[in-house]
N, C-alpha and C. Protein backbone atom coordinates (compact mmCIF):
# COMPACT_ATOMS: atom_id res chain seq x y z
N UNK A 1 21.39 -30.50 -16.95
CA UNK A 1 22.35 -29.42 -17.13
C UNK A 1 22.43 -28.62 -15.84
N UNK A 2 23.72 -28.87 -15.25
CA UNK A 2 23.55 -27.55 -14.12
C UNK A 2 23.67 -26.72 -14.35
N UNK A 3 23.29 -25.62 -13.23
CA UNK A 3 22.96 -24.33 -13.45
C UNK A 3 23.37 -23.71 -12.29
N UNK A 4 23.86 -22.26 -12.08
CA UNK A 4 23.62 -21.99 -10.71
C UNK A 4 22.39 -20.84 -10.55
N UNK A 5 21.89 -21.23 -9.73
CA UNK A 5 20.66 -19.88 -9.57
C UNK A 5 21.06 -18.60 -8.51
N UNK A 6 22.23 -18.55 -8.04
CA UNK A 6 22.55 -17.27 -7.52
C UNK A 6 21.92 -17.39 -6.09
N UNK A 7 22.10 -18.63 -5.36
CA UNK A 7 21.78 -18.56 -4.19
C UNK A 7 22.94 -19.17 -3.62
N UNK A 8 23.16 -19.81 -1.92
CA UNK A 8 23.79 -20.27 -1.46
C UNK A 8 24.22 -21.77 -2.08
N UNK A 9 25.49 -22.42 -1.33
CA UNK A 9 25.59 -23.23 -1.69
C UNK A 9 24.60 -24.46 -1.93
N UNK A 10 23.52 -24.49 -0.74
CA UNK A 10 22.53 -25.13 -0.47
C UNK A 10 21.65 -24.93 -1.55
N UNK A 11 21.40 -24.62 -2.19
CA UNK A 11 20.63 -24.66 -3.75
C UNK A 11 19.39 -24.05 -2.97
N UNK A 12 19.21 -23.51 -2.43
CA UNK A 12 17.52 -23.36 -1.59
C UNK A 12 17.46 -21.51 -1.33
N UNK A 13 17.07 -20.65 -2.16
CA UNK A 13 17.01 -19.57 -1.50
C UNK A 13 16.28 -18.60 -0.59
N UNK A 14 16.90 -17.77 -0.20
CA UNK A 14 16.10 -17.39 1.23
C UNK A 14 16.07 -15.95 0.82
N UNK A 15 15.07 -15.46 0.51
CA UNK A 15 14.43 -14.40 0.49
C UNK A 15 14.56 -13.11 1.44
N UNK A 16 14.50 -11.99 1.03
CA UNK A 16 14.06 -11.35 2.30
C UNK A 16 13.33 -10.00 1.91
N UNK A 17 11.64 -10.09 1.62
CA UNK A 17 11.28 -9.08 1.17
C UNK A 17 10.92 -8.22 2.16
N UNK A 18 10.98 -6.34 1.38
CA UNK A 18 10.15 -5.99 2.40
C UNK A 18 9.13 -4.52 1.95
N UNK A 19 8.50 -4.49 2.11
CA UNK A 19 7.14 -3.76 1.83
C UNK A 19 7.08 -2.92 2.42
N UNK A 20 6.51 -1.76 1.35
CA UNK A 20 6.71 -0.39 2.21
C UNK A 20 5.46 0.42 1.55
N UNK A 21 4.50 0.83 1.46
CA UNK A 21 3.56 1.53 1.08
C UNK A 21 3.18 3.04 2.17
N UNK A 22 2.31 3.67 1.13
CA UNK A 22 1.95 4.95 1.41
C UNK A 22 0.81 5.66 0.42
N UNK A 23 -0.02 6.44 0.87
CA UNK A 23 -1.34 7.12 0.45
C UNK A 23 -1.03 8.41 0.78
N UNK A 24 -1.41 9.51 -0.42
CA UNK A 24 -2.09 10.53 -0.44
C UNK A 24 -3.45 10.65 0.22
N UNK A 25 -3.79 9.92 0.48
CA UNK A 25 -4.74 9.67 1.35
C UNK A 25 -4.89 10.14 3.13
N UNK A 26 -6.05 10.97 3.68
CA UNK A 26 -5.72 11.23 5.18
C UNK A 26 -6.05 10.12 6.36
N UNK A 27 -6.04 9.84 7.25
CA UNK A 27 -6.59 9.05 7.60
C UNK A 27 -7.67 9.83 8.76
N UNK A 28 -8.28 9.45 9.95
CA UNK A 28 -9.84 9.85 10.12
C UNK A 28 -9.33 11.04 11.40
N UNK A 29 -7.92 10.93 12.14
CA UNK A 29 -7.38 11.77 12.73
C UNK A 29 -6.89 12.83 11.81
N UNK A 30 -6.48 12.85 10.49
CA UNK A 30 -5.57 14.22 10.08
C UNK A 30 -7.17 14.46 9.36
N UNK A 31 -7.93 13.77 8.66
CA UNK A 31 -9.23 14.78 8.44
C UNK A 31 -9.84 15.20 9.26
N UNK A 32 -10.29 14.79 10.38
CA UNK A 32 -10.82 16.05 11.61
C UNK A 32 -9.85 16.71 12.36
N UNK A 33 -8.83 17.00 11.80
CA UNK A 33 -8.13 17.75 12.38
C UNK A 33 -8.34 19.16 11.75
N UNK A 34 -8.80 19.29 10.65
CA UNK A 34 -8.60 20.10 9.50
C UNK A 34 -10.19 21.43 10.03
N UNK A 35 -9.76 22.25 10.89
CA UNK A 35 -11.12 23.41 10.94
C UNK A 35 -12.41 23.20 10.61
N UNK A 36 -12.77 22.99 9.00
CA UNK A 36 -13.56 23.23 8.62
C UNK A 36 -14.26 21.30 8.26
N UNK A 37 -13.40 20.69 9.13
CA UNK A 37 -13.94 19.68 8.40
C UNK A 37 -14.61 18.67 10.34
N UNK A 38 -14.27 19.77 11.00
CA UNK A 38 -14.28 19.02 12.29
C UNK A 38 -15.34 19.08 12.86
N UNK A 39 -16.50 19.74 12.84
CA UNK A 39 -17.93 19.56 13.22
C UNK A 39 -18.64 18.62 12.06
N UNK A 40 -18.24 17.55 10.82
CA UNK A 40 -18.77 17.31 9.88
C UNK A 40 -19.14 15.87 11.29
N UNK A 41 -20.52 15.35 10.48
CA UNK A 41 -21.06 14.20 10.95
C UNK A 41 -20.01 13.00 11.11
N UNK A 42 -18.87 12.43 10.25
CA UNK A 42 -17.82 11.81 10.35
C UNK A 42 -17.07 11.99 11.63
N UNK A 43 -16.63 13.02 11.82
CA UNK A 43 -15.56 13.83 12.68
C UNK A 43 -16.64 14.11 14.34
N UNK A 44 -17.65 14.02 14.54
CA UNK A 44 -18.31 13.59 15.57
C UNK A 44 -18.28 12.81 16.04
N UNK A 45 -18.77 11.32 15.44
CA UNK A 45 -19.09 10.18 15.49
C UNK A 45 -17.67 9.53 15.85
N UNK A 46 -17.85 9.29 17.41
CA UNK A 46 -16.24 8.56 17.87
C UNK A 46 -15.75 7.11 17.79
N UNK A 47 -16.35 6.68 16.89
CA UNK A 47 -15.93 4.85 16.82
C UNK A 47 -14.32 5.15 16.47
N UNK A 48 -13.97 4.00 17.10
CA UNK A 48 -12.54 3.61 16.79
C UNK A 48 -12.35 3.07 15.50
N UNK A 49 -11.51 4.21 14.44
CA UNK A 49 -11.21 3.37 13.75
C UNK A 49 -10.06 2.34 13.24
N UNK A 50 -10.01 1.64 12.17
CA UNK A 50 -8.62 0.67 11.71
C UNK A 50 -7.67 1.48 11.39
N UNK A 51 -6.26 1.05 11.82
CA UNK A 51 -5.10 2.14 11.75
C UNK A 51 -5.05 2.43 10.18
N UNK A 52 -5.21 1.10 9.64
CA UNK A 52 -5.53 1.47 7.68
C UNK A 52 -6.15 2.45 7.04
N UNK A 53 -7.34 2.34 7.92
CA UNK A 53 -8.27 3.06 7.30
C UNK A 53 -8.01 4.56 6.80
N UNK A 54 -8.22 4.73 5.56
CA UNK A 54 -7.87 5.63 4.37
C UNK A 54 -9.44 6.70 4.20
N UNK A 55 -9.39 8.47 4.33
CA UNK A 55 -11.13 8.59 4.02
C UNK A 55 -10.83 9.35 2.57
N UNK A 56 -11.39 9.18 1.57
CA UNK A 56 -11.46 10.00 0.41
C UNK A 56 -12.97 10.83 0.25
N UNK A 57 -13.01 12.11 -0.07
CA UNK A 57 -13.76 12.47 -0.28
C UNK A 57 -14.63 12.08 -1.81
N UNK A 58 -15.86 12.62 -1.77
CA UNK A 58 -16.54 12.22 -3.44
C UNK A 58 -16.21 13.15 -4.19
N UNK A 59 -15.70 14.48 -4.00
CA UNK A 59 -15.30 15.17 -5.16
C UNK A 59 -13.73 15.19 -5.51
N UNK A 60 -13.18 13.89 -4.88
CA UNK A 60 -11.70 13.72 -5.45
C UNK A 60 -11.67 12.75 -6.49
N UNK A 61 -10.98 12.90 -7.50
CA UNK A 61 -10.96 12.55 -8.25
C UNK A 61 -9.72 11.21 -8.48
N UNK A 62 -8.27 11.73 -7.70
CA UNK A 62 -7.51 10.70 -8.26
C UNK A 62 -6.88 10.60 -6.30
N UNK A 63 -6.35 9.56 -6.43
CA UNK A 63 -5.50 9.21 -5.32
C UNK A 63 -3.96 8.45 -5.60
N UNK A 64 -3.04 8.57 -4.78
CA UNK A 64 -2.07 7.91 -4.82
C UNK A 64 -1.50 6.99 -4.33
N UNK A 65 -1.17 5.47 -4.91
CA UNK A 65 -0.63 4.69 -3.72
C UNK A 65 0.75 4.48 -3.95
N UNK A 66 1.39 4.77 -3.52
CA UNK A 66 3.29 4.21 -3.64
C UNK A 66 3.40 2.56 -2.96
N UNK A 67 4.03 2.16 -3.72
CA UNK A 67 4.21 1.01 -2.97
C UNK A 67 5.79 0.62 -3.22
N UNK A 68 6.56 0.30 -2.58
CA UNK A 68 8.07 -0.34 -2.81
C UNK A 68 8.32 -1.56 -2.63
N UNK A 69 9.02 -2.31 -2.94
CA UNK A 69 8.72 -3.65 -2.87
C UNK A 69 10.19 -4.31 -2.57
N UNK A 70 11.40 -4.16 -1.89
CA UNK A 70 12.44 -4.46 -2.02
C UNK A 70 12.80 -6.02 -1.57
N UNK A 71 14.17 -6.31 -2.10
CA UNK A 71 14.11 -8.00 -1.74
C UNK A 71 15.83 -7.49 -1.31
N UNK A 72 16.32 -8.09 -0.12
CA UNK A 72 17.44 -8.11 0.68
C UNK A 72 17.93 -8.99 1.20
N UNK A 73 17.34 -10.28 0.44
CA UNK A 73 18.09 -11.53 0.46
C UNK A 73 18.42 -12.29 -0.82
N UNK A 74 18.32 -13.29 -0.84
CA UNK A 74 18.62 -13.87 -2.31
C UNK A 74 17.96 -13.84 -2.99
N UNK A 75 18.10 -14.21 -4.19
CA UNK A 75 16.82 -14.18 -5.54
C UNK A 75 15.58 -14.59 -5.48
N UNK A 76 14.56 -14.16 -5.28
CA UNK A 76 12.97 -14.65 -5.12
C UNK A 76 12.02 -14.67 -6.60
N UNK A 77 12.55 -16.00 -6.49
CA UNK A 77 11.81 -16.62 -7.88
C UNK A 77 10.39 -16.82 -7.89
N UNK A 78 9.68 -16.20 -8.56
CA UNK A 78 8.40 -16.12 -8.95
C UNK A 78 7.63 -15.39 -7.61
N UNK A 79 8.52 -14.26 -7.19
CA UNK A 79 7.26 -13.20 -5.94
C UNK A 79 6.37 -12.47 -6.81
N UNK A 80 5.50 -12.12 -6.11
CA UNK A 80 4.57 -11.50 -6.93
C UNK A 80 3.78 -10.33 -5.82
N UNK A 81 3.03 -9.13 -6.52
CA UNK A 81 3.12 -8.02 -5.54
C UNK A 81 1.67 -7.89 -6.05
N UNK A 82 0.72 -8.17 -5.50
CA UNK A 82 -0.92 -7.94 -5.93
C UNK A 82 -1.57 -6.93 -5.13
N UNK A 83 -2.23 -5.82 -5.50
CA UNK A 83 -2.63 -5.02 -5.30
C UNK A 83 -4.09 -4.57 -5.70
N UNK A 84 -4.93 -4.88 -4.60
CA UNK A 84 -6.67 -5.15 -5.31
C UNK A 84 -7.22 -3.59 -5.13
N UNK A 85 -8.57 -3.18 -5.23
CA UNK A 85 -9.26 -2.18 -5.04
C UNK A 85 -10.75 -2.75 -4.91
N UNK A 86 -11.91 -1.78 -4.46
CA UNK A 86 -12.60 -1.61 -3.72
C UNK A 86 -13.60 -1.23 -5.26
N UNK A 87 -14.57 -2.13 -5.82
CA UNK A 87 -15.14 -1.97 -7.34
C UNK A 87 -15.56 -0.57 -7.50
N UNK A 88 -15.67 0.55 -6.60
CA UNK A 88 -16.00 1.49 -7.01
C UNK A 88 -15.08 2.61 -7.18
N UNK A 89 -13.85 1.96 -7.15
CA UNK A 89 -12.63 2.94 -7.86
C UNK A 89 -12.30 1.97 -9.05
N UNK A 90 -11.72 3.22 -10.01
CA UNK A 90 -11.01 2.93 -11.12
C UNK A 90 -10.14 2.82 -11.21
N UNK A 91 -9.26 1.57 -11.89
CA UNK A 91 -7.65 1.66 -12.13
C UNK A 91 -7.29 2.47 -13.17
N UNK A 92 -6.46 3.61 -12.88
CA UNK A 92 -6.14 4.34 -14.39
C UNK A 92 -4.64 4.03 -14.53
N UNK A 93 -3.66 4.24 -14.01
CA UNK A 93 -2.30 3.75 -14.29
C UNK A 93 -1.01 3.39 -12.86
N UNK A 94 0.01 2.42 -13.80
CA UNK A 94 0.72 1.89 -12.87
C UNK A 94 2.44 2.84 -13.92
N UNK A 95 2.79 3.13 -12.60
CA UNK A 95 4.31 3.19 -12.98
C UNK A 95 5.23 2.72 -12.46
N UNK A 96 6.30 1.93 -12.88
CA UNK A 96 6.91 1.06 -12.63
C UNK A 96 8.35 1.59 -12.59
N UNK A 97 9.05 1.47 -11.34
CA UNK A 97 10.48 2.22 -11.07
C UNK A 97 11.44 1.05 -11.31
């Protein structure tokens, strides 16, 4: 039975995702930037860190990650958007736009 799947004539579609994320999270320049947080043992210690790298404190409780996920090419059959964590955080909820 044909079908059309909403791609080019070529039956083959071409994708075009693109990924966009963001944290409530500071990273190791905007926390020693912060007065009271800039003589802390962290904020001394000058290793270079990963542009990723995210610092949460222990008395925070929740954090935020946004993530967007857009597709700007043809239909992308079976993408999938996986998003792991670090076992000593908890997953409490996903909302879905």
């Amino acid at each position: 039975l044909p079908f059309w799947n909403g791609c080019d004539e070529d039956d083959h579609c071409v994708p075009d995702l693109v990924l966009q994320s963001q944290t409530d999270l500071m990273n190791h320049k905007q926390f020693c930037a912060q007065a009271f947080r800039s003589a802390s043992l962290l904020c001394r210690n000058q290793t270079p860190e990963e542009p990723s790298e995210r610092i949460i404190e222990g008395s925070r409780r929740r954090m935020v990650v946004d993530v967007r996920l857009e597709n700007r090419g043809e239909n992308a059959y079976g993408a999938q958007l996986n998003i792991t964590n670090t076992p000593n955080l908890r997953f409490s909820s996903l909302v879905v736009k």
